[in-house]
N, C-alpha and C. Protein backbone atom coordinates (compact mmCIF):
# COMPACT_ATOMS: atom_id res chain seq x y z
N UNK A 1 34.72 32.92 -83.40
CA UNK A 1 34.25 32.66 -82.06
C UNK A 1 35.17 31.63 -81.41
N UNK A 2 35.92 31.83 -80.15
CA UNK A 2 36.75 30.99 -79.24
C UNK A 2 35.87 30.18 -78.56
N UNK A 3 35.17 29.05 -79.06
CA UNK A 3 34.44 28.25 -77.85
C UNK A 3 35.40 27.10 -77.08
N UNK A 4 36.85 27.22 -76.98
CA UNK A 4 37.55 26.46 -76.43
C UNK A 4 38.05 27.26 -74.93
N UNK A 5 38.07 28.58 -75.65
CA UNK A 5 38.24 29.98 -74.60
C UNK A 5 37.26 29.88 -73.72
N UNK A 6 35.54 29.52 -74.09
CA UNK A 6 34.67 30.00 -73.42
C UNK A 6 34.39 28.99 -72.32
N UNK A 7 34.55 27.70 -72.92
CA UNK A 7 34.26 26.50 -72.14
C UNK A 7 35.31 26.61 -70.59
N UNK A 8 36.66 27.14 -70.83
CA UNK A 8 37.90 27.27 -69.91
C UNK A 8 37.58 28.10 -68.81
N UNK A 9 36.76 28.73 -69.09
CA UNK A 9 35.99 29.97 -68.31
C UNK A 9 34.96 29.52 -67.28
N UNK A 10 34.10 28.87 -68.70
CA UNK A 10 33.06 28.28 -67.37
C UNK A 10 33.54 26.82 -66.96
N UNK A 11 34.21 26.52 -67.64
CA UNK A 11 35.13 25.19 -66.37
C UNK A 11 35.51 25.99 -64.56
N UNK A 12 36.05 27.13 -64.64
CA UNK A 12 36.71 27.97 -64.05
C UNK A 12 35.86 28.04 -63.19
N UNK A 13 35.21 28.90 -63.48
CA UNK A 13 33.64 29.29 -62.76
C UNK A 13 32.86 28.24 -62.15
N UNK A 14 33.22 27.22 -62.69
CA UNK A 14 31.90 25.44 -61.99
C UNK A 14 33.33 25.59 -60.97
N UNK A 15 34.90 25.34 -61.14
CA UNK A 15 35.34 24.90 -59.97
C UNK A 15 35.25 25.64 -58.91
N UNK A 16 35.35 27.47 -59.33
CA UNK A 16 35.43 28.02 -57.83
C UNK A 16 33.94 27.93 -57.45
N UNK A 17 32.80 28.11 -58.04
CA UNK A 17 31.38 27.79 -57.30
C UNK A 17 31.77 26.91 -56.44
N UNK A 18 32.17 25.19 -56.92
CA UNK A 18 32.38 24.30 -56.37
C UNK A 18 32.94 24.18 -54.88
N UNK A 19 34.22 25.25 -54.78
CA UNK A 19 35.07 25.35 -53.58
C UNK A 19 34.21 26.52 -52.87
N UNK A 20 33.62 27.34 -53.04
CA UNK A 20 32.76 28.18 -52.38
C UNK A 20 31.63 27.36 -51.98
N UNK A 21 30.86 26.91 -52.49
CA UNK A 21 30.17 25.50 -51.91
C UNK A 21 30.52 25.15 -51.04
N UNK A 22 31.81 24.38 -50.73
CA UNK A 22 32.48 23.16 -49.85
C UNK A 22 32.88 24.24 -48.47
N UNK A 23 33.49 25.74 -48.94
CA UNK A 23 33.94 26.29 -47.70
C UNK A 23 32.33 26.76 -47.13
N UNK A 24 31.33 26.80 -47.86
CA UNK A 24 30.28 27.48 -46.80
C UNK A 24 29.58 26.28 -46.17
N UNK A 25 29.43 25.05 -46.76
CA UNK A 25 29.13 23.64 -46.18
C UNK A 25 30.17 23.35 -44.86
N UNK A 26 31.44 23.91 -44.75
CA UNK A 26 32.01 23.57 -43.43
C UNK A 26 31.76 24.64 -42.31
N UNK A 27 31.47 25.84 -42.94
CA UNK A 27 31.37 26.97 -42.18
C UNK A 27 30.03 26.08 -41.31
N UNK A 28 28.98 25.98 -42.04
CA UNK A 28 27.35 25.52 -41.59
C UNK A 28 27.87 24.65 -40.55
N UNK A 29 28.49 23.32 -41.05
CA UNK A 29 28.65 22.31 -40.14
C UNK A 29 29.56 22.90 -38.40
N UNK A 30 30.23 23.81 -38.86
CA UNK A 30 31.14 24.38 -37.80
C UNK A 30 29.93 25.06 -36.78
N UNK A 31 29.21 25.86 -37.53
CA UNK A 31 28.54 26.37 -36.68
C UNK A 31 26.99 25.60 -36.01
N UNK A 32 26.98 24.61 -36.85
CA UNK A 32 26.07 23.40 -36.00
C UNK A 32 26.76 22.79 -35.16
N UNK A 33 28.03 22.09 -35.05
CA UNK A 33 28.48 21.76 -33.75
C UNK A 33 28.66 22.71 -32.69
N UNK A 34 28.71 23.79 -32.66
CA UNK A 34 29.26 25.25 -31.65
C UNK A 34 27.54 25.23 -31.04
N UNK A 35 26.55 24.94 -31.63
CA UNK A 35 25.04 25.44 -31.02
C UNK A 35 25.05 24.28 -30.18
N UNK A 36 25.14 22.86 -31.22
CA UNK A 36 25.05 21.84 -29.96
C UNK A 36 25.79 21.52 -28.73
N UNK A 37 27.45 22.27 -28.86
CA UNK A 37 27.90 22.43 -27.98
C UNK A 37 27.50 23.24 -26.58
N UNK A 38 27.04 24.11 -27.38
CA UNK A 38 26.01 25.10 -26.37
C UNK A 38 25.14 24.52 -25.73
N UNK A 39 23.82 23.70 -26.62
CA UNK A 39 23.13 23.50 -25.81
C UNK A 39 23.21 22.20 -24.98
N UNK A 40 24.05 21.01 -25.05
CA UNK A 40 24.06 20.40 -24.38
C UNK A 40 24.01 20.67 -22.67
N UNK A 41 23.69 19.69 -21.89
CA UNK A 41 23.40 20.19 -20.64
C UNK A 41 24.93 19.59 -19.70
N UNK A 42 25.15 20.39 -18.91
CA UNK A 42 26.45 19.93 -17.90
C UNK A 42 26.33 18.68 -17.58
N UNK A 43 27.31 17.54 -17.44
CA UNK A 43 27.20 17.25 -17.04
C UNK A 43 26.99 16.91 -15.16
N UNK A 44 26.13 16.33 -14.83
CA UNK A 44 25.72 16.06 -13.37
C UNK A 44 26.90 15.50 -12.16
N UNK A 45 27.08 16.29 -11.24
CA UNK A 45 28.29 15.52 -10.62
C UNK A 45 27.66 13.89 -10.03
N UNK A 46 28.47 13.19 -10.00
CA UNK A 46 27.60 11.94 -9.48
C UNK A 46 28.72 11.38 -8.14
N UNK A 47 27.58 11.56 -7.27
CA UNK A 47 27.86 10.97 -5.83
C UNK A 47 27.11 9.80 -6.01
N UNK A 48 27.74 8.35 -4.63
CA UNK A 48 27.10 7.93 -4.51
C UNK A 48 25.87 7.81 -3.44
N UNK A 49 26.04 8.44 -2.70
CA UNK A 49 24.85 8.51 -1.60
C UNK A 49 23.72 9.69 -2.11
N UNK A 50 23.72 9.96 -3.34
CA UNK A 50 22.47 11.29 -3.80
C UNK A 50 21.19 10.51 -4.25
N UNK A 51 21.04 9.14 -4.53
CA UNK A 51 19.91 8.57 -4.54
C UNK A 51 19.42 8.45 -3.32
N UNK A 52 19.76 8.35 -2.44
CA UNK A 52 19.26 7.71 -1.00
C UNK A 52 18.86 9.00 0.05
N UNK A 53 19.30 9.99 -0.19
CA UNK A 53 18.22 11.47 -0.09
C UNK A 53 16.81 11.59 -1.07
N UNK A 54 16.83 11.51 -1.57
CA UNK A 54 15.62 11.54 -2.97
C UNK A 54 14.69 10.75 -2.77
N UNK A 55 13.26 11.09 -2.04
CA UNK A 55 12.36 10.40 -2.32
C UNK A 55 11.30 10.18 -4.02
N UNK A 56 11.43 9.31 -3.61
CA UNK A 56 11.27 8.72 -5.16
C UNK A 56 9.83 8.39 -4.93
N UNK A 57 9.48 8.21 -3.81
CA UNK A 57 7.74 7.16 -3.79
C UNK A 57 7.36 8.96 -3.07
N UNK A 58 6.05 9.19 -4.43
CA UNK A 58 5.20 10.29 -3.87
C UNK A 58 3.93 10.22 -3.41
């Protein structure tokens, strides 16, 4: 029995899990910034005379 063979294998196997891990953890993160990019709201143009149209006292 090669258990020096077998261990090399599943060494093998823990690293690429490992890097398949890390590329689907950036994929996730990639595609969590792209939603929040989405949903953030425009920003507002800002004048200064747009408060002073706006009644504020109802």
């Amino acid at each position: 029995m090669d258990i020096q063979g077998t261990s090399g294998v599943a060494y093998t196997l823990q690293i690429k899990s490992a890097q398949m891990s890390n590329d689907m953890q950036k994929q996730e993160g990639q595609a969590v910034l792209q939603l929040l990019e989405a949903a953030a709201p425009a920003p507002a143009p800002t004048s200064g005379s747009a408060g002073s149209i706006i009644n504020t006292y109802a």
